[in-house]
Protein backbone atom coordinates (compact mmCIF):
# COMPACT_ATOMS: atom_id res chain seq x y z
CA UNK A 1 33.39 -30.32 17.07
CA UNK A 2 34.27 -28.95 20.52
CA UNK A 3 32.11 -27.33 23.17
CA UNK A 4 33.88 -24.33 22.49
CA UNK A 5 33.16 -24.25 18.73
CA UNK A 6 28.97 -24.54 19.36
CA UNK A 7 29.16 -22.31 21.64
CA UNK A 8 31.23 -19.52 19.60
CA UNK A 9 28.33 -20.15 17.35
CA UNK A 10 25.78 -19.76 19.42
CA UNK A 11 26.21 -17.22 21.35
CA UNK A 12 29.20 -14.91 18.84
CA UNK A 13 27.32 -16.02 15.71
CA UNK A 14 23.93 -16.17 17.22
CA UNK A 15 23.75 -19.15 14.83
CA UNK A 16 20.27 -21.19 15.62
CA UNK A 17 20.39 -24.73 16.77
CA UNK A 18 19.71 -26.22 13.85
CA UNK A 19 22.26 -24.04 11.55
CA UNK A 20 24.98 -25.53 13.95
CA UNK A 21 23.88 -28.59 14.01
CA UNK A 22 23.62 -28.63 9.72
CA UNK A 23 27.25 -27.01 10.18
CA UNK A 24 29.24 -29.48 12.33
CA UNK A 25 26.80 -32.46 11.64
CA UNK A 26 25.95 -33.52 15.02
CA UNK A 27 22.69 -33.48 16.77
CA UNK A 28 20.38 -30.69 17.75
CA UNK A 29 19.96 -31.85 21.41
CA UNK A 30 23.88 -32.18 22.07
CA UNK A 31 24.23 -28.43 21.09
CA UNK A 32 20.78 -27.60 22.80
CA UNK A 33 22.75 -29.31 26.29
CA UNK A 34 25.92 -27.58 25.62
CA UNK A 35 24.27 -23.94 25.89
CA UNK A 36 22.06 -24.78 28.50
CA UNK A 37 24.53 -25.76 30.37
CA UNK A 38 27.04 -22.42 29.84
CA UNK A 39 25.82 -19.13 32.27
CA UNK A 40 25.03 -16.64 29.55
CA UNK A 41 22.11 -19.05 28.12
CA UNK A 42 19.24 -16.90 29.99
CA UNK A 43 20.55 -13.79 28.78
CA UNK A 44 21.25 -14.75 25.45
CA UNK A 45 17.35 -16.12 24.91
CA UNK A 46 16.45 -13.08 26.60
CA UNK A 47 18.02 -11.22 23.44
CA UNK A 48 16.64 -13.49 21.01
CA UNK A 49 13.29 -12.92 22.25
CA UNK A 50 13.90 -9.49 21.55
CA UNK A 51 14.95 -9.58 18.41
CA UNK A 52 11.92 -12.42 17.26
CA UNK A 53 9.56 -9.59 18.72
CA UNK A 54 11.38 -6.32 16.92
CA UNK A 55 11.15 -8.67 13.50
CA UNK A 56 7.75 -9.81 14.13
CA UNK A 57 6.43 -5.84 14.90
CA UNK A 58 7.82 -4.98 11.69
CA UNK A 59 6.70 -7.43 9.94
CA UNK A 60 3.33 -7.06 11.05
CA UNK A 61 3.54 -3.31 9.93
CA UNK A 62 4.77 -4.28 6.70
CA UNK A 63 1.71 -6.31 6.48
CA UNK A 64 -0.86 -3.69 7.58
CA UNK A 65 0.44 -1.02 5.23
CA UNK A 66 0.91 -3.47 2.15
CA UNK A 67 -2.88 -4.31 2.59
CA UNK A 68 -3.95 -0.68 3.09
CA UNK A 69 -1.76 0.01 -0.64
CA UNK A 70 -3.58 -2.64 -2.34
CA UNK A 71 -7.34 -1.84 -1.01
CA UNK A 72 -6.28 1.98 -1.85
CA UNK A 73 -5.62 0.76 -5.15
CA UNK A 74 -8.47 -1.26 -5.45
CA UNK A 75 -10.92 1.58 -4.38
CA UNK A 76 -9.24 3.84 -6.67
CA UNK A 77 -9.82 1.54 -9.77
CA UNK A 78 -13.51 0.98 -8.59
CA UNK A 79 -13.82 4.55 -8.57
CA UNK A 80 -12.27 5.06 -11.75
CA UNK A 81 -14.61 2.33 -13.53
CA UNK A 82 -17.59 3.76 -11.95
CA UNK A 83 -17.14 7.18 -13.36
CA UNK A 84 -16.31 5.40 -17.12
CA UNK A 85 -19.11 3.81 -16.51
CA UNK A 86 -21.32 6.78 -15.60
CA UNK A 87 -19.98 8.63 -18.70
CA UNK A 88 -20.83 5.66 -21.13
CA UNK A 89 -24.29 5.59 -19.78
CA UNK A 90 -24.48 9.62 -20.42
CA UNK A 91 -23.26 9.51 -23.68
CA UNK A 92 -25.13 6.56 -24.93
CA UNK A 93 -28.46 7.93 -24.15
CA UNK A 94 -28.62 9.93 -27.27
CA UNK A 95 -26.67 11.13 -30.29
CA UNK A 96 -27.09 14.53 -28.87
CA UNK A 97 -24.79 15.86 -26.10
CA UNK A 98 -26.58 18.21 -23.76
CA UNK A 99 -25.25 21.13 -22.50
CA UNK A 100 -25.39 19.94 -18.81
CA UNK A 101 -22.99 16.68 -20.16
CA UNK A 102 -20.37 18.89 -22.63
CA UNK A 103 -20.16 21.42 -19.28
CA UNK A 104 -19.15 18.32 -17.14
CA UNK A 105 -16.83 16.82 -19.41
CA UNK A 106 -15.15 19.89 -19.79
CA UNK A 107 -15.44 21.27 -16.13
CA UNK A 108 -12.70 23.08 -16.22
CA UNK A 109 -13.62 25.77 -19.75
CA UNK A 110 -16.48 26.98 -17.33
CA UNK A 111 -17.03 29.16 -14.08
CA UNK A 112 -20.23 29.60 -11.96
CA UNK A 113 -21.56 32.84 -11.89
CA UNK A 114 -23.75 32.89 -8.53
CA UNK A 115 -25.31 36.20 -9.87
CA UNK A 116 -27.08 35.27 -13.07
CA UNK A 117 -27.34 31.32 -11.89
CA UNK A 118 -25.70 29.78 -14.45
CA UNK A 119 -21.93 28.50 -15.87
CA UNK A 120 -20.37 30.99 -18.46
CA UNK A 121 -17.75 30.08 -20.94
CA UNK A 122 -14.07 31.12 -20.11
CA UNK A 123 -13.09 33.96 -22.60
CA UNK A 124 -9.72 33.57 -22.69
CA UNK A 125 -9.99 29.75 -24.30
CA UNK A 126 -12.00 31.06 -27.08
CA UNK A 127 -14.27 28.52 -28.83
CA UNK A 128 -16.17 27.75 -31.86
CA UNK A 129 -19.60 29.04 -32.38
CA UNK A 130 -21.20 25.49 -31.69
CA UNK A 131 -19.90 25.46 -27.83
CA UNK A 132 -22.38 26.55 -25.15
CA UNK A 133 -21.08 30.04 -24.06
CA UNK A 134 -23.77 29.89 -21.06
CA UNK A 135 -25.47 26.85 -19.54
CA UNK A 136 -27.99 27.50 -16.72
CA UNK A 137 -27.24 25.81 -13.75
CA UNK A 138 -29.41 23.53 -11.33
């Protein structure tokens, strides 16, 4: 356990205090008064300071964006359950469906015509004579 050895460490390694001192079993404030004492100590905190803030900006970013991911998902799954629970609501008023309700559930078998005011069947799906083939719009 020479001077030279904590001091490889230290500033080679860039071991911590206390991994040195865990390593060659001797005291944190011999090894803290061994790089004090050597000329590249200022520089070499200098560097660590660095480094701490790099790691902590990360870090922090990591953070930030995690939180954003989970209150995305969150919002999503709110939105989600609101709209089941919308669609419960409109389907448990009655045993009938209305034709307003079967053209929202199925949004995408109808097209607006701004002309005759009113939502008109897609042709090419074909459908069975109990399906709306024109619902008047709002």
């Amino acid at each position: 356990m020479s001077k030279k050895e904590i001091i490889y460490f230290y500033y080679t390694e860039h071991l911590k205090v206390n991994d040195i001192a865990n390593k060659l079993q001797i005291s944190s404030a011999y090894i803290t008064k061994v790089i004090q004492s050597d000329a590249r100590y200022t520089k070499e905190k200098e560097y660590r300071k660095n480094i701490s803030r790099e790691k902590r900006k990360i870090s922090q970013n990591m953070f930030i964006k995690t939180k954003r991911d989970k209150k995305r998902i969150e919002d999503n799954y709110a939105f989600v359950q609101a709209q089941h629970n919308q669609a419960s609501k409109e389907l448990s008023k009655s045993n009938y469906l209305t034709d307003e309700s079967y053209r929202k559930w199925n949004y995408s078998a109808y097209i607006y015509n701004p002309s005759k005011h009113r939502y008109e069947f897609r042709e090419e799906l074909g459908c069975s004579a109990d399906v709306p083939k024109y619902i008047k719009g709002r």
